[in-house]
PDB file of N, CA and C in Angstrom:
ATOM      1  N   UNK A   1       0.845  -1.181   0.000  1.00  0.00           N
ATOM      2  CA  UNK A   1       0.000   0.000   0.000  1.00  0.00           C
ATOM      3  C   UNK A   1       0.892   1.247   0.000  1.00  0.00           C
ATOM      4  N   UNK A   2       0.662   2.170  -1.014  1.00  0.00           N
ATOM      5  CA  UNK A   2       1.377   3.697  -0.850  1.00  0.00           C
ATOM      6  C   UNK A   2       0.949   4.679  -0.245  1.00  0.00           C
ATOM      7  N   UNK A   3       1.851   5.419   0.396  1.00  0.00           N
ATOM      8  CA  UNK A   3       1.408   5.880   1.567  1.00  0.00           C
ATOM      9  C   UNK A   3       1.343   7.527   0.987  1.00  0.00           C
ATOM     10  N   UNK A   4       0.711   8.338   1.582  1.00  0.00           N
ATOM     11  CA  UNK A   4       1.256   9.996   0.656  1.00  0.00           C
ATOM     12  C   UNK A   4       1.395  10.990   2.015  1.00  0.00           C
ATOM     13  N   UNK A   5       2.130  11.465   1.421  1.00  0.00           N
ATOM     14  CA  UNK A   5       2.087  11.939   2.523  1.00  0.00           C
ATOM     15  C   UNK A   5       2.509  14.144   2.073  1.00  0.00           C
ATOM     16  N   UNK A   6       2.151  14.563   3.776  1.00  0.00           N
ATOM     17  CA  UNK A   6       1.748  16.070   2.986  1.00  0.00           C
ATOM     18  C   UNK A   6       2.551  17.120   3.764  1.00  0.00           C
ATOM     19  N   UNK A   7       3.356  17.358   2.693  1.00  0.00           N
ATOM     20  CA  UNK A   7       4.035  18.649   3.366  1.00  0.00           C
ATOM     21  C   UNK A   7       4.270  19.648   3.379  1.00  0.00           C
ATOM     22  N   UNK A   8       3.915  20.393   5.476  1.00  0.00           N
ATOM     23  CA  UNK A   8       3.457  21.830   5.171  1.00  0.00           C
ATOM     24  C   UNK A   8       4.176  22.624   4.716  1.00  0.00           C
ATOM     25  N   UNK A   9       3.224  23.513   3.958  1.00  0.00           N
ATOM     26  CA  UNK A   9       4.539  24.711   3.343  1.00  0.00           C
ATOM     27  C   UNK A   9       4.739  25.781   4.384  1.00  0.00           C
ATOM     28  N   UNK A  10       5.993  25.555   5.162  1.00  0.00           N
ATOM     29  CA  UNK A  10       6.249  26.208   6.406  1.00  0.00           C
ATOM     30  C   UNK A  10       7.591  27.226   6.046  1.00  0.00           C
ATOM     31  N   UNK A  11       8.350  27.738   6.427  1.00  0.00           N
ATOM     32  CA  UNK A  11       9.347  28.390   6.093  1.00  0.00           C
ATOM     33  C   UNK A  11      10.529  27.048   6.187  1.00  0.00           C
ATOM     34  N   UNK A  12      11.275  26.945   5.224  1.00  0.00           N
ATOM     35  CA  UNK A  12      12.439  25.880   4.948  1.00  0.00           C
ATOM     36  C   UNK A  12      13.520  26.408   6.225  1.00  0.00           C
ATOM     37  N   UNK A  13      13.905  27.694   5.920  1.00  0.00           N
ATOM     38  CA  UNK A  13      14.818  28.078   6.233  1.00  0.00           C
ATOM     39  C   UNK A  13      14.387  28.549   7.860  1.00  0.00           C
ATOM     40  N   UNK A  14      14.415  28.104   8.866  1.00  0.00           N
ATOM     41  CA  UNK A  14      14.527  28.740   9.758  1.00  0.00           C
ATOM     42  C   UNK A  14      15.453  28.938  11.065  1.00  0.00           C
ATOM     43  N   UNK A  15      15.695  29.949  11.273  1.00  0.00           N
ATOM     44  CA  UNK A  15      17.134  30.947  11.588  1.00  0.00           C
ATOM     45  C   UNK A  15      16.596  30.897  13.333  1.00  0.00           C
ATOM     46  N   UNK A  16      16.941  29.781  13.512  1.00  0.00           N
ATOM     47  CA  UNK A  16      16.167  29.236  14.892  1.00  0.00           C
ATOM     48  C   UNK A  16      17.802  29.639  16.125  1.00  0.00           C
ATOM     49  N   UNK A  17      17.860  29.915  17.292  1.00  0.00           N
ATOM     50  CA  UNK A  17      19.248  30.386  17.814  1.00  0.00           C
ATOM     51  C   UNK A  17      19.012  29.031  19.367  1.00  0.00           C
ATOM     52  N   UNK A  18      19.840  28.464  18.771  1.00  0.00           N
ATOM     53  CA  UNK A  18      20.045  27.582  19.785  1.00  0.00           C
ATOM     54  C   UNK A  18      20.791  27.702  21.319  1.00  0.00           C
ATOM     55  N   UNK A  19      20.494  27.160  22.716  1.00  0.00           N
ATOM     56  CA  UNK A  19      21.009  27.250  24.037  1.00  0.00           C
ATOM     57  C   UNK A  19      22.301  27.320  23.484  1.00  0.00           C
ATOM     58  N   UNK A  20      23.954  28.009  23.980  1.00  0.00           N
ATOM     59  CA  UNK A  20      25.030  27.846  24.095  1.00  0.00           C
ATOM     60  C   UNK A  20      25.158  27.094  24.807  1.00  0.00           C
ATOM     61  N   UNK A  21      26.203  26.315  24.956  1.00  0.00           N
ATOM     62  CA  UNK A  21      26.746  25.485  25.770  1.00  0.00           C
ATOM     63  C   UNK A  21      27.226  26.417  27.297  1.00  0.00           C
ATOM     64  N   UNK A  22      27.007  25.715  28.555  1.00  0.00           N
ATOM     65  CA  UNK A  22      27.453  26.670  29.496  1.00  0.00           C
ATOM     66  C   UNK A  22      28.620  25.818  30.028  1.00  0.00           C
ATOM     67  N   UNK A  23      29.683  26.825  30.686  1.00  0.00           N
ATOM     68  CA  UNK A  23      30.365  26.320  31.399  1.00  0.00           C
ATOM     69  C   UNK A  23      30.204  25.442  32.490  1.00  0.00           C
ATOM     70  N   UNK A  24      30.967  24.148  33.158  1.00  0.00           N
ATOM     71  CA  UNK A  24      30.487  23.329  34.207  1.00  0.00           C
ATOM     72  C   UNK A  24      31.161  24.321  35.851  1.00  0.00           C
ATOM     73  N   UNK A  25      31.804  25.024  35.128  1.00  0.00           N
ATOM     74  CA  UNK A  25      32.408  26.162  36.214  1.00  0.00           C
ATOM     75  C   UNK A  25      32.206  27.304  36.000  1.00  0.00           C
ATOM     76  N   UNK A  26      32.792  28.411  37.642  1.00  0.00           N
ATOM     77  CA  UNK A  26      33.163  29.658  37.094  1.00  0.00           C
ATOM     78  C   UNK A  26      34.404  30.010  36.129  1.00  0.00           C
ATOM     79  N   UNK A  27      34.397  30.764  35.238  1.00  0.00           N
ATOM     80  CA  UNK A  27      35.210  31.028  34.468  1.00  0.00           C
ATOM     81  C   UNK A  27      36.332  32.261  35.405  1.00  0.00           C
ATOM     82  N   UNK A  28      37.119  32.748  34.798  1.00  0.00           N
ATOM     83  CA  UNK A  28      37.859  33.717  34.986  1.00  0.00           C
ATOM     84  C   UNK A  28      38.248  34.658  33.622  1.00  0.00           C
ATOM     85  N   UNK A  29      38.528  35.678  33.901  1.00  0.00           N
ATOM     86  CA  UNK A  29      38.578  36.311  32.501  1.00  0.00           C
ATOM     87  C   UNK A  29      40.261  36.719  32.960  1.00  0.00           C
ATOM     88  N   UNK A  30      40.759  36.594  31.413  1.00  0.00           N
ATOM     89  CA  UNK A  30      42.350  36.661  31.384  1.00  0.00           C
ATOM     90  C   UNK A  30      42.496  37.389  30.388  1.00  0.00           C
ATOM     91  N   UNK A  31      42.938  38.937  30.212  1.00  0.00           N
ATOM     92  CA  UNK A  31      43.390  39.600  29.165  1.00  0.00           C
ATOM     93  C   UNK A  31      44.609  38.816  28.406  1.00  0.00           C
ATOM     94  N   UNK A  32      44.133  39.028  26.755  1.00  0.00           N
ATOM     95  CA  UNK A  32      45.268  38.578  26.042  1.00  0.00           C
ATOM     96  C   UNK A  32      46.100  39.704  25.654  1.00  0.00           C
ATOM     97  N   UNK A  33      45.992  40.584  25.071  1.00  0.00           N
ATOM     98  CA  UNK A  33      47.106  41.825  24.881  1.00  0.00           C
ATOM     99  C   UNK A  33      46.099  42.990  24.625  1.00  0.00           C
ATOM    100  N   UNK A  34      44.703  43.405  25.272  1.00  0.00           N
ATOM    101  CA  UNK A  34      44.027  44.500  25.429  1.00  0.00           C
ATOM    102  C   UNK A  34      42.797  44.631  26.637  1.00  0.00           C
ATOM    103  N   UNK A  35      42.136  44.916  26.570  1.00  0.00           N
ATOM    104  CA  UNK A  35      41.106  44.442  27.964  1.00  0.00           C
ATOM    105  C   UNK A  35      39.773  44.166  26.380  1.00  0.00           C
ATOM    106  N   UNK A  36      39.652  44.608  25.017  1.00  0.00           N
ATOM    107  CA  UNK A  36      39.152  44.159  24.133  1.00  0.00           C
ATOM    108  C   UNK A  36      39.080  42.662  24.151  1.00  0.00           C
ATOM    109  N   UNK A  37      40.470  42.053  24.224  1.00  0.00           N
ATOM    110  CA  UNK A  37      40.268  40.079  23.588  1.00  0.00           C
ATOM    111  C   UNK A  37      40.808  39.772  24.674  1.00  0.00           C
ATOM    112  N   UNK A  38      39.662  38.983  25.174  1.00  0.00           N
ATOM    113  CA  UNK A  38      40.020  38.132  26.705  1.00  0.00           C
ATOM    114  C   UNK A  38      39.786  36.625  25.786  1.00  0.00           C
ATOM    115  N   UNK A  39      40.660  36.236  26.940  1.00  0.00           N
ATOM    116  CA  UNK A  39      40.688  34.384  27.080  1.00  0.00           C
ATOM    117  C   UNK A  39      39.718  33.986  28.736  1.00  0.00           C
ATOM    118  N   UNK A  40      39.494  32.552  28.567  1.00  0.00           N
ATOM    119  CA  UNK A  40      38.744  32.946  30.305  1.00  0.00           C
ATOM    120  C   UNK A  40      38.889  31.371  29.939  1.00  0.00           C
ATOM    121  N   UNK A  41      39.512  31.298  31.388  1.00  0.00           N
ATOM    122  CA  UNK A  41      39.795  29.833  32.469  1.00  0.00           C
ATOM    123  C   UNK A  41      39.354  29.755  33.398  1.00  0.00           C
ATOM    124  N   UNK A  42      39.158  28.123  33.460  1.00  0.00           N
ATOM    125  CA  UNK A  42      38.206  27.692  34.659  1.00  0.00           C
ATOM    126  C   UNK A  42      38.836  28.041  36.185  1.00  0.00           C
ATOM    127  N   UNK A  43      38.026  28.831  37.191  1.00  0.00           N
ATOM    128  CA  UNK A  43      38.530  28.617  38.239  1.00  0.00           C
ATOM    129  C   UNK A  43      39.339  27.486  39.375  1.00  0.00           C
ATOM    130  N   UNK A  44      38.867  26.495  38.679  1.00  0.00           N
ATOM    131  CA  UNK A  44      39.221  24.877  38.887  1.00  0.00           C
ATOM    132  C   UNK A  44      40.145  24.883  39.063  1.00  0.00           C
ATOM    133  N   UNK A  45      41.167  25.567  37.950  1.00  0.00           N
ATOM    134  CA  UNK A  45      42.376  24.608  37.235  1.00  0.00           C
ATOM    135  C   UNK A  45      43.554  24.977  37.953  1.00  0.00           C
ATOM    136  N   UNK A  46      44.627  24.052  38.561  1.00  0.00           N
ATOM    137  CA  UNK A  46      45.353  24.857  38.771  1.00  0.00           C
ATOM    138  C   UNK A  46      46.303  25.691  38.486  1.00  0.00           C
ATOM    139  N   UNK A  47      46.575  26.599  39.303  1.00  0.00           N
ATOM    140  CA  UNK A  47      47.119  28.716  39.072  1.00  0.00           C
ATOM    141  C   UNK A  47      48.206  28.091  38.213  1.00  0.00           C
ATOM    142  N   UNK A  48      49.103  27.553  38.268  1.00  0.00           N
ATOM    143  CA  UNK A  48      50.154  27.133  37.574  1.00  0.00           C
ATOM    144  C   UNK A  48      50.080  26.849  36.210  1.00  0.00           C
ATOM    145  N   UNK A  49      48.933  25.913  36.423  1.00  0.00           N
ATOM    146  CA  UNK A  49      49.044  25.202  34.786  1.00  0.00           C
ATOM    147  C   UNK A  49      47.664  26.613  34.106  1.00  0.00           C
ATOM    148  N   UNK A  50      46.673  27.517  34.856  1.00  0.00           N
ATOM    149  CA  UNK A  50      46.461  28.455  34.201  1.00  0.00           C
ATOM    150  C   UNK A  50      47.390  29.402  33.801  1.00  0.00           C
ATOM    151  N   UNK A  51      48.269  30.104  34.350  1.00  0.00           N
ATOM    152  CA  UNK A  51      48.994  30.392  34.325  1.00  0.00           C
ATOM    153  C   UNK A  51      50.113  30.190  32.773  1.00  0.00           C
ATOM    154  N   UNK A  52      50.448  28.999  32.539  1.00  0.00           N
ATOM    155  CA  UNK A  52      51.126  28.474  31.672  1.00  0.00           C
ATOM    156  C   UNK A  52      50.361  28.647  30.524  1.00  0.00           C
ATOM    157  N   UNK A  53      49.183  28.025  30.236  1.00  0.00           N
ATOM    158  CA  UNK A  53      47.974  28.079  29.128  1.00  0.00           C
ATOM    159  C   UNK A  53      47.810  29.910  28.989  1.00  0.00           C
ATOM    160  N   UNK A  54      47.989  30.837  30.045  1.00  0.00           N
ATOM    161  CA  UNK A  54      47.844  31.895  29.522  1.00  0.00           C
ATOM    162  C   UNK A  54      49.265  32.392  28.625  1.00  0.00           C
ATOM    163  N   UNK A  55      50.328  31.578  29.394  1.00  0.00           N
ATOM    164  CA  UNK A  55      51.612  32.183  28.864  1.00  0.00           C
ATOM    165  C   UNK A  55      51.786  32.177  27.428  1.00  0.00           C
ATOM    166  N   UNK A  56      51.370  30.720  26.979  1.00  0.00           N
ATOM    167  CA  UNK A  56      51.158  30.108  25.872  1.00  0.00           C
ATOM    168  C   UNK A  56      50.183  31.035  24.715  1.00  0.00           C
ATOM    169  N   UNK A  57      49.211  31.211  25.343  1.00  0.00           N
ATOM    170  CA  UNK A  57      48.042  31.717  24.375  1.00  0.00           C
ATOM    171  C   UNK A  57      48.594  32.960  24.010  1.00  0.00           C
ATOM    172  N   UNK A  58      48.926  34.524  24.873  1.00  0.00           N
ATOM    173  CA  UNK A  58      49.806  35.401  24.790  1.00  0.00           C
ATOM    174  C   UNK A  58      50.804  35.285  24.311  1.00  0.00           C
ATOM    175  N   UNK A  59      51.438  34.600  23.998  1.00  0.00           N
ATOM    176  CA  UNK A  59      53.019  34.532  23.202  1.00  0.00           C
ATOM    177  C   UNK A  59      52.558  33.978  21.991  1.00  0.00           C
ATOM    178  N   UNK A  60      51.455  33.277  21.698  1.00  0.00           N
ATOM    179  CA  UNK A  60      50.940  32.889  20.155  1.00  0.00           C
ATOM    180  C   UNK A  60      49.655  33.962  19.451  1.00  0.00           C
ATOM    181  N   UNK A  61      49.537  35.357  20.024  1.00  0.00           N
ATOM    182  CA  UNK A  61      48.111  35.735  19.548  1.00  0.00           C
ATOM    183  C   UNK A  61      48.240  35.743  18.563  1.00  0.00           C
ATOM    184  N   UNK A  62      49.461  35.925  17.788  1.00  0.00           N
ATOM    185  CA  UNK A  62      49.474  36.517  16.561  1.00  0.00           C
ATOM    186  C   UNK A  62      48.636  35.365  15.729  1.00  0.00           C
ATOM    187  N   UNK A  63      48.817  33.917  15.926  1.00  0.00           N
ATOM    188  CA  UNK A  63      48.576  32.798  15.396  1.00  0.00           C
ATOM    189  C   UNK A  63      47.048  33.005  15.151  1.00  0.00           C
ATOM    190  N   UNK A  64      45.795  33.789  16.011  1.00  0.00           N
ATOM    191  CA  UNK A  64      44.589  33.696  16.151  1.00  0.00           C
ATOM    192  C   UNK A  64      44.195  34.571  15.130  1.00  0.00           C
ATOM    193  N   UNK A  65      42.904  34.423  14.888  1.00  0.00           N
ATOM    194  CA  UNK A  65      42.437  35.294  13.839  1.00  0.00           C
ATOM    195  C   UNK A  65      40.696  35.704  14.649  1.00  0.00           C
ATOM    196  N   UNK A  66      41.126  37.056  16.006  1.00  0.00           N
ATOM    197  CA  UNK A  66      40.074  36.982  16.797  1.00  0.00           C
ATOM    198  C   UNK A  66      38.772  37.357  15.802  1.00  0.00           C
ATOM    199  N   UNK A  67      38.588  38.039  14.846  1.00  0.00           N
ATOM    200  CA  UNK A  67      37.280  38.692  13.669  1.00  0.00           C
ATOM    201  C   UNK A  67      37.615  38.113  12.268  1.00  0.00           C
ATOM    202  N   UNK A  68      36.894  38.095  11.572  1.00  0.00           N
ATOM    203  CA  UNK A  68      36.961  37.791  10.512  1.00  0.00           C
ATOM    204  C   UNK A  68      38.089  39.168   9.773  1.00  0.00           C
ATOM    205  N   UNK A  69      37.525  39.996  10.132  1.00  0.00           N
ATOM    206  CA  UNK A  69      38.729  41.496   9.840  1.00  0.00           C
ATOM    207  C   UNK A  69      39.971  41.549  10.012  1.00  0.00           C
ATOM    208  N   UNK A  70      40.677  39.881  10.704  1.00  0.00           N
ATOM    209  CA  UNK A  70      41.791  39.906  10.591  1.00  0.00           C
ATOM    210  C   UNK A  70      42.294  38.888  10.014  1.00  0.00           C
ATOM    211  N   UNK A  71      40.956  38.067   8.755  1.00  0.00           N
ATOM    212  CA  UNK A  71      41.504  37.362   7.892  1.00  0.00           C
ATOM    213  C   UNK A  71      41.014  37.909   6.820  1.00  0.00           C
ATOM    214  N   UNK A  72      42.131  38.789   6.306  1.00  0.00           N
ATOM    215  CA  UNK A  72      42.093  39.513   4.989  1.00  0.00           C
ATOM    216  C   UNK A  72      42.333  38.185   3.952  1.00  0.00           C
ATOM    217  N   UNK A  73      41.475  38.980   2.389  1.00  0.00           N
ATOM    218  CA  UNK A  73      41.332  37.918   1.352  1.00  0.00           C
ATOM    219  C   UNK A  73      40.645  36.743   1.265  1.00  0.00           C
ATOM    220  N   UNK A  74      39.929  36.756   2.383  1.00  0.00           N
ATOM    221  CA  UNK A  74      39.332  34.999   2.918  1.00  0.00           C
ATOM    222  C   UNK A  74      37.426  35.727   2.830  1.00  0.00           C
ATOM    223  N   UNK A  75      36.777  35.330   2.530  1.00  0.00           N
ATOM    224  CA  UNK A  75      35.270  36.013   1.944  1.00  0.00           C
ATOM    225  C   UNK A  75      34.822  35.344   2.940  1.00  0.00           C
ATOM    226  N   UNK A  76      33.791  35.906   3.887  1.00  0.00           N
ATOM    227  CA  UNK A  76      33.276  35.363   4.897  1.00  0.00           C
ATOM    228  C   UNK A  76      32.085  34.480   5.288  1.00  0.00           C
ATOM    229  N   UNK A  77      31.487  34.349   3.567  1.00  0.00           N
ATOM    230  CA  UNK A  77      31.023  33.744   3.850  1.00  0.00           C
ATOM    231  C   UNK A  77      31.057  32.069   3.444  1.00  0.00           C
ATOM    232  N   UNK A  78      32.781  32.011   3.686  1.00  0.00           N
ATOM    233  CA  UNK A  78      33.412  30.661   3.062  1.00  0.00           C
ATOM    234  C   UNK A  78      33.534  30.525   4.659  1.00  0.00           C
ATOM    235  N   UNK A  79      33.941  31.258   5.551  1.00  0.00           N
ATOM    236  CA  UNK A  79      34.048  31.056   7.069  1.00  0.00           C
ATOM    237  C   UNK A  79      33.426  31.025   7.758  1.00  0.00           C
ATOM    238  N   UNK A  80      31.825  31.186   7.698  1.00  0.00           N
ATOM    239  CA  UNK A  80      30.913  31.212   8.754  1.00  0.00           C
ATOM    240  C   UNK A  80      29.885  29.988   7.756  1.00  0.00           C
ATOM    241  N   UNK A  81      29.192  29.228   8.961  1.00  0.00           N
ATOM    242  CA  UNK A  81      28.630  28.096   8.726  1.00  0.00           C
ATOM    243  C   UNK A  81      27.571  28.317   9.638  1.00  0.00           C
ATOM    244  N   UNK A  82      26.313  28.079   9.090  1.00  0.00           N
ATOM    245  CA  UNK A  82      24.949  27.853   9.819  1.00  0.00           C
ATOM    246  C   UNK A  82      23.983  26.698   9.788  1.00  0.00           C
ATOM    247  N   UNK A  83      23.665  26.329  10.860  1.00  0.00           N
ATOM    248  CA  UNK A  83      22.877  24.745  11.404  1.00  0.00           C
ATOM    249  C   UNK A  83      21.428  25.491  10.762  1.00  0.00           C
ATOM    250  N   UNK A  84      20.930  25.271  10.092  1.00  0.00           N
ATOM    251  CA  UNK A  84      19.323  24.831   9.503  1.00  0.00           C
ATOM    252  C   UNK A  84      19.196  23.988  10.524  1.00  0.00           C
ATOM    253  N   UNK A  85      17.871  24.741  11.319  1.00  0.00           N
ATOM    254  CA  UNK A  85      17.084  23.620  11.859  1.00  0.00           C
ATOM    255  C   UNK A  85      15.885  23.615  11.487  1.00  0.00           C
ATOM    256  N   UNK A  86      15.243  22.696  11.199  1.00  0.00           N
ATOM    257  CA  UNK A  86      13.508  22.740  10.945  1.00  0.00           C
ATOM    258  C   UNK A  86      12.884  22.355  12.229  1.00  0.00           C
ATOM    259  N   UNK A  87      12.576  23.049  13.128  1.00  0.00           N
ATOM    260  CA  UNK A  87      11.836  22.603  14.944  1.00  0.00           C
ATOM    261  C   UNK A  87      10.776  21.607  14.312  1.00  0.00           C
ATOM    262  N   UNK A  88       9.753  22.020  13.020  1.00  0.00           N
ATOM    263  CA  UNK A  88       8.458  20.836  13.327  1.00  0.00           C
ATOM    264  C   UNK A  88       8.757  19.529  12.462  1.00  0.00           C
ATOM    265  N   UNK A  89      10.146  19.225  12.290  1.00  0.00           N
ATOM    266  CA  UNK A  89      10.385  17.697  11.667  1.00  0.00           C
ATOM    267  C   UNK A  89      10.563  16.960  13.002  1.00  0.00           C
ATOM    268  N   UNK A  90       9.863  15.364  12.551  1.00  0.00           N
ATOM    269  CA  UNK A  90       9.753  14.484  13.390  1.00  0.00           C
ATOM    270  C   UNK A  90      10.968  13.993  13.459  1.00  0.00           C
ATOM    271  N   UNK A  91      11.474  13.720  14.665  1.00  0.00           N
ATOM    272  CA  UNK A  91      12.663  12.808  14.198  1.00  0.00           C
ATOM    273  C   UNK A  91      12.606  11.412  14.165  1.00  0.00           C
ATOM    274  N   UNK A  92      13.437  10.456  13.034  1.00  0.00           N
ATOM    275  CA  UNK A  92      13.102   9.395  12.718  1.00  0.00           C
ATOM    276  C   UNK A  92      14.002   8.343  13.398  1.00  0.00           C
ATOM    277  N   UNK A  93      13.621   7.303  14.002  1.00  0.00           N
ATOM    278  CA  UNK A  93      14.962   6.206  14.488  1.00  0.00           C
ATOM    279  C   UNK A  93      15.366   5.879  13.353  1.00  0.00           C
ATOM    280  N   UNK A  94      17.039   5.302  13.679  1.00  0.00           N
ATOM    281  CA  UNK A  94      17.179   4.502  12.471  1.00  0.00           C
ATOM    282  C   UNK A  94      17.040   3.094  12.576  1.00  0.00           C
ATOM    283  N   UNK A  95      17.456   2.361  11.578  1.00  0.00           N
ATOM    284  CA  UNK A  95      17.452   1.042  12.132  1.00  0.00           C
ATOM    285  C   UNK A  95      18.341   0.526  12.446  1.00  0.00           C
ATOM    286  N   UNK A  96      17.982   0.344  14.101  1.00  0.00           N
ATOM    287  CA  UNK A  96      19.113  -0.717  14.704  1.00  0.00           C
ATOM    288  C   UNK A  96      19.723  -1.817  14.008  1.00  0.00           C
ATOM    289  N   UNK A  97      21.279  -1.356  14.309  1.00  0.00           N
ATOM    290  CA  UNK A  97      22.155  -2.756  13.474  1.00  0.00           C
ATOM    291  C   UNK A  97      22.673  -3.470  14.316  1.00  0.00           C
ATOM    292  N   UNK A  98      23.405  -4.566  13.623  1.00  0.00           N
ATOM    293  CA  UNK A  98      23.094  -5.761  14.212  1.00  0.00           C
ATOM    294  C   UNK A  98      24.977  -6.148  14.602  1.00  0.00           C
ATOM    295  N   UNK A  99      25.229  -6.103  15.694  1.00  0.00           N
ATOM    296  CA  UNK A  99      26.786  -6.183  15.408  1.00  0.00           C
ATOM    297  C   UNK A  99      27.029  -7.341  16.472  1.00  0.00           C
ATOM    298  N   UNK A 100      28.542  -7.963  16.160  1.00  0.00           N
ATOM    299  CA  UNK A 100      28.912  -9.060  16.428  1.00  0.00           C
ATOM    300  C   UNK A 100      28.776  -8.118  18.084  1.00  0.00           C
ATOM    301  N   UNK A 101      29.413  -9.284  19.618  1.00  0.00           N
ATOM    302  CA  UNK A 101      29.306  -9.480  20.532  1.00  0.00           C
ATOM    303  C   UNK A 101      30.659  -8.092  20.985  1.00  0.00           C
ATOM    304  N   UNK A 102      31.682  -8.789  20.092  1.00  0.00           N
ATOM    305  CA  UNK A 102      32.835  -7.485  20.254  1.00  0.00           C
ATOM    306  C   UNK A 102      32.536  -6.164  20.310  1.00  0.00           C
ATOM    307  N   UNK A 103      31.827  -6.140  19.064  1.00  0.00           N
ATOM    308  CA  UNK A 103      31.730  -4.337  18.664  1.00  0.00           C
ATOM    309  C   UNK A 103      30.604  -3.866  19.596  1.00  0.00           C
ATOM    310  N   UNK A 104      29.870  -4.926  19.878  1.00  0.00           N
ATOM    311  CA  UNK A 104      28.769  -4.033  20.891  1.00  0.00           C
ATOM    312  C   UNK A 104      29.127  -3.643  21.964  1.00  0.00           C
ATOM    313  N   UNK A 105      29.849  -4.801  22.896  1.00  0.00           N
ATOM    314  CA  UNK A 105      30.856  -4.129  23.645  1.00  0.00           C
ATOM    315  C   UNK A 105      31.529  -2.924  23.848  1.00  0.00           C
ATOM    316  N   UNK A 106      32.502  -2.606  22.495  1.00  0.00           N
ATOM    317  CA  UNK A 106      33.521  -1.448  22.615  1.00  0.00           C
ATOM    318  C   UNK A 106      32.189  -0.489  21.984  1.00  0.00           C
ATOM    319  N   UNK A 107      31.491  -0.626  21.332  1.00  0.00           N
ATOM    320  CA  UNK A 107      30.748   0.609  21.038  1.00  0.00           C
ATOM    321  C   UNK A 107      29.805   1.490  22.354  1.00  0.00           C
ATOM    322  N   UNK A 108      29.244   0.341  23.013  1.00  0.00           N
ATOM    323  CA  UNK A 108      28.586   0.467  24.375  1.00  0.00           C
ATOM    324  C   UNK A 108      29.683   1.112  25.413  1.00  0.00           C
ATOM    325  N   UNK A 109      31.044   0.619  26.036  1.00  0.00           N
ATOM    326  CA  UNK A 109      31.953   1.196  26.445  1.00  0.00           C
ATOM    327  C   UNK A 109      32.338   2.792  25.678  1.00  0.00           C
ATOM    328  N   UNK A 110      32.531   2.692  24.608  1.00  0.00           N
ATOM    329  CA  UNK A 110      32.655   4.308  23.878  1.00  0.00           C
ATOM    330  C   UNK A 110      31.699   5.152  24.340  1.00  0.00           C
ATOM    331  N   UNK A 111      30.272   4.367  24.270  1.00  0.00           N
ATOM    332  CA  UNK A 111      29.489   5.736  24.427  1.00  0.00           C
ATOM    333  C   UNK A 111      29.006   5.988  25.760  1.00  0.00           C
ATOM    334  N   UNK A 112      29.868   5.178  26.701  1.00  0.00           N
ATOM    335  CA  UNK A 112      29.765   6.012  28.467  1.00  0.00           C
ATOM    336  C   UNK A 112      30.950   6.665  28.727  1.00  0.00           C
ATOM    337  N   UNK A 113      31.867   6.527  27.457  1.00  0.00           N
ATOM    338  CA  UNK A 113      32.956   7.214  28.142  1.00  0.00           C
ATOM    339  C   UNK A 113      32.658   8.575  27.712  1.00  0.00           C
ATOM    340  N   UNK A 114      32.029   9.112  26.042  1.00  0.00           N
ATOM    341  CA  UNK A 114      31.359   9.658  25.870  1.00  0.00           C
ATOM    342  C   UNK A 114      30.660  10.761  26.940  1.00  0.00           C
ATOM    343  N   UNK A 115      29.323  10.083  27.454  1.00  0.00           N
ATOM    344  CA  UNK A 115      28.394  10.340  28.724  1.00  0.00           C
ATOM    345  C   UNK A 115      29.296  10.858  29.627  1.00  0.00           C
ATOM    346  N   UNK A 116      30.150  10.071  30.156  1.00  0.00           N
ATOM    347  CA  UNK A 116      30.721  10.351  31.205  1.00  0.00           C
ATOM    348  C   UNK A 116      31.337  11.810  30.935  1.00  0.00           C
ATOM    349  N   UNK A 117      32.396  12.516  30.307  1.00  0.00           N
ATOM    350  CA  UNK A 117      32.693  13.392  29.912  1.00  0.00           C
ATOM    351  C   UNK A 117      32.153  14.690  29.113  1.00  0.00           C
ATOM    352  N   UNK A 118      30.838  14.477  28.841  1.00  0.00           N
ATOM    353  CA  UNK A 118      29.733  15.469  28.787  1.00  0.00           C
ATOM    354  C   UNK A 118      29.686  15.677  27.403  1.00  0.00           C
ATOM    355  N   UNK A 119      30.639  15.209  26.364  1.00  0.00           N
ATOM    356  CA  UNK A 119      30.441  15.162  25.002  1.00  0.00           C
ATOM    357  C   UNK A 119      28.933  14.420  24.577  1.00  0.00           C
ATOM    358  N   UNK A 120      28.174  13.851  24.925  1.00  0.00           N
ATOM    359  CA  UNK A 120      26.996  13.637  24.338  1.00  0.00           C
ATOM    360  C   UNK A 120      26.235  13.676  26.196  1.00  0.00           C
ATOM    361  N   UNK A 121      24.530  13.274  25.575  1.00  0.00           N
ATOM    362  CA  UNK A 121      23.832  13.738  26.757  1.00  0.00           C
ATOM    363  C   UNK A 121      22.727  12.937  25.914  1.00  0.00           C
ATOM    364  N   UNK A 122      21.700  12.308  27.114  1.00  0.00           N
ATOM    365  CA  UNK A 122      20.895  11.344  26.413  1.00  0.00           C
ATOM    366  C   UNK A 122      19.918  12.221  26.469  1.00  0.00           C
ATOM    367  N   UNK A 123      19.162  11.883  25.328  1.00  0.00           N
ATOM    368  CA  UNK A 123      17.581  12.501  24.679  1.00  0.00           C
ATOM    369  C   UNK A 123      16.694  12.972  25.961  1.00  0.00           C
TER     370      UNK A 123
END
């Protein structure tokens, strides 16, 4: 049996602004060479090794490219990338595959180490 199915004519494109990610700490704010471009480290970490990561970042600014205005010749909009989201698409499962005893294992282990470290987050 064929199924039909109907779709609304809604706006394709929508310019939807998603939660930022928040820090799991307080931050600190660390001037890099103006009170304009700060760097900011976790209060956590320790003074030493912040310390060092600032030494580091300051002795390489030149390497950064803080605006697009300081990558001359480069067209910006080869550098900026935007997530299309459509909010009223359903989302679809896929179909579960079928894997030997091994891979389910290390795949199952991957994705708590995953979890554990805050790179993914369950539905």
């Amino acid at each position: 049996m064929r199924r039909e199915y109907t779709i609304p004519l809604v706006d394709l494109e929508p310019r939807t602004v998603e939660s930022r990610l928040e820090a799991k700490e307080k931050l600190r704010q660390v001037p890099l060479f103006d009170e304009e471009h700060n760097n900011y480290v976790g209060t956590t970490i320790v003074v030493a090794k912040a310390e060092l990561i600032h030494r580091v970042l300051k002795k390489n600014v030149d390497l950064f490219a803080l605006t697009t205005s300081y990558m001359s010749g480069v067209i910006p909009d080869i550098i900026t990338h935007k997530l299309l989201v459509y909010k009223e698409a359903i989302p679809v499962a896929e179909k579960k595959r079928k894997l030997s005893e091994g891979k389910r294992l290390a795949a199952k282990e991957e994705g708590e180490k995953l979890l554990l470290v805050g790179f993914i987050r369950e539905a």
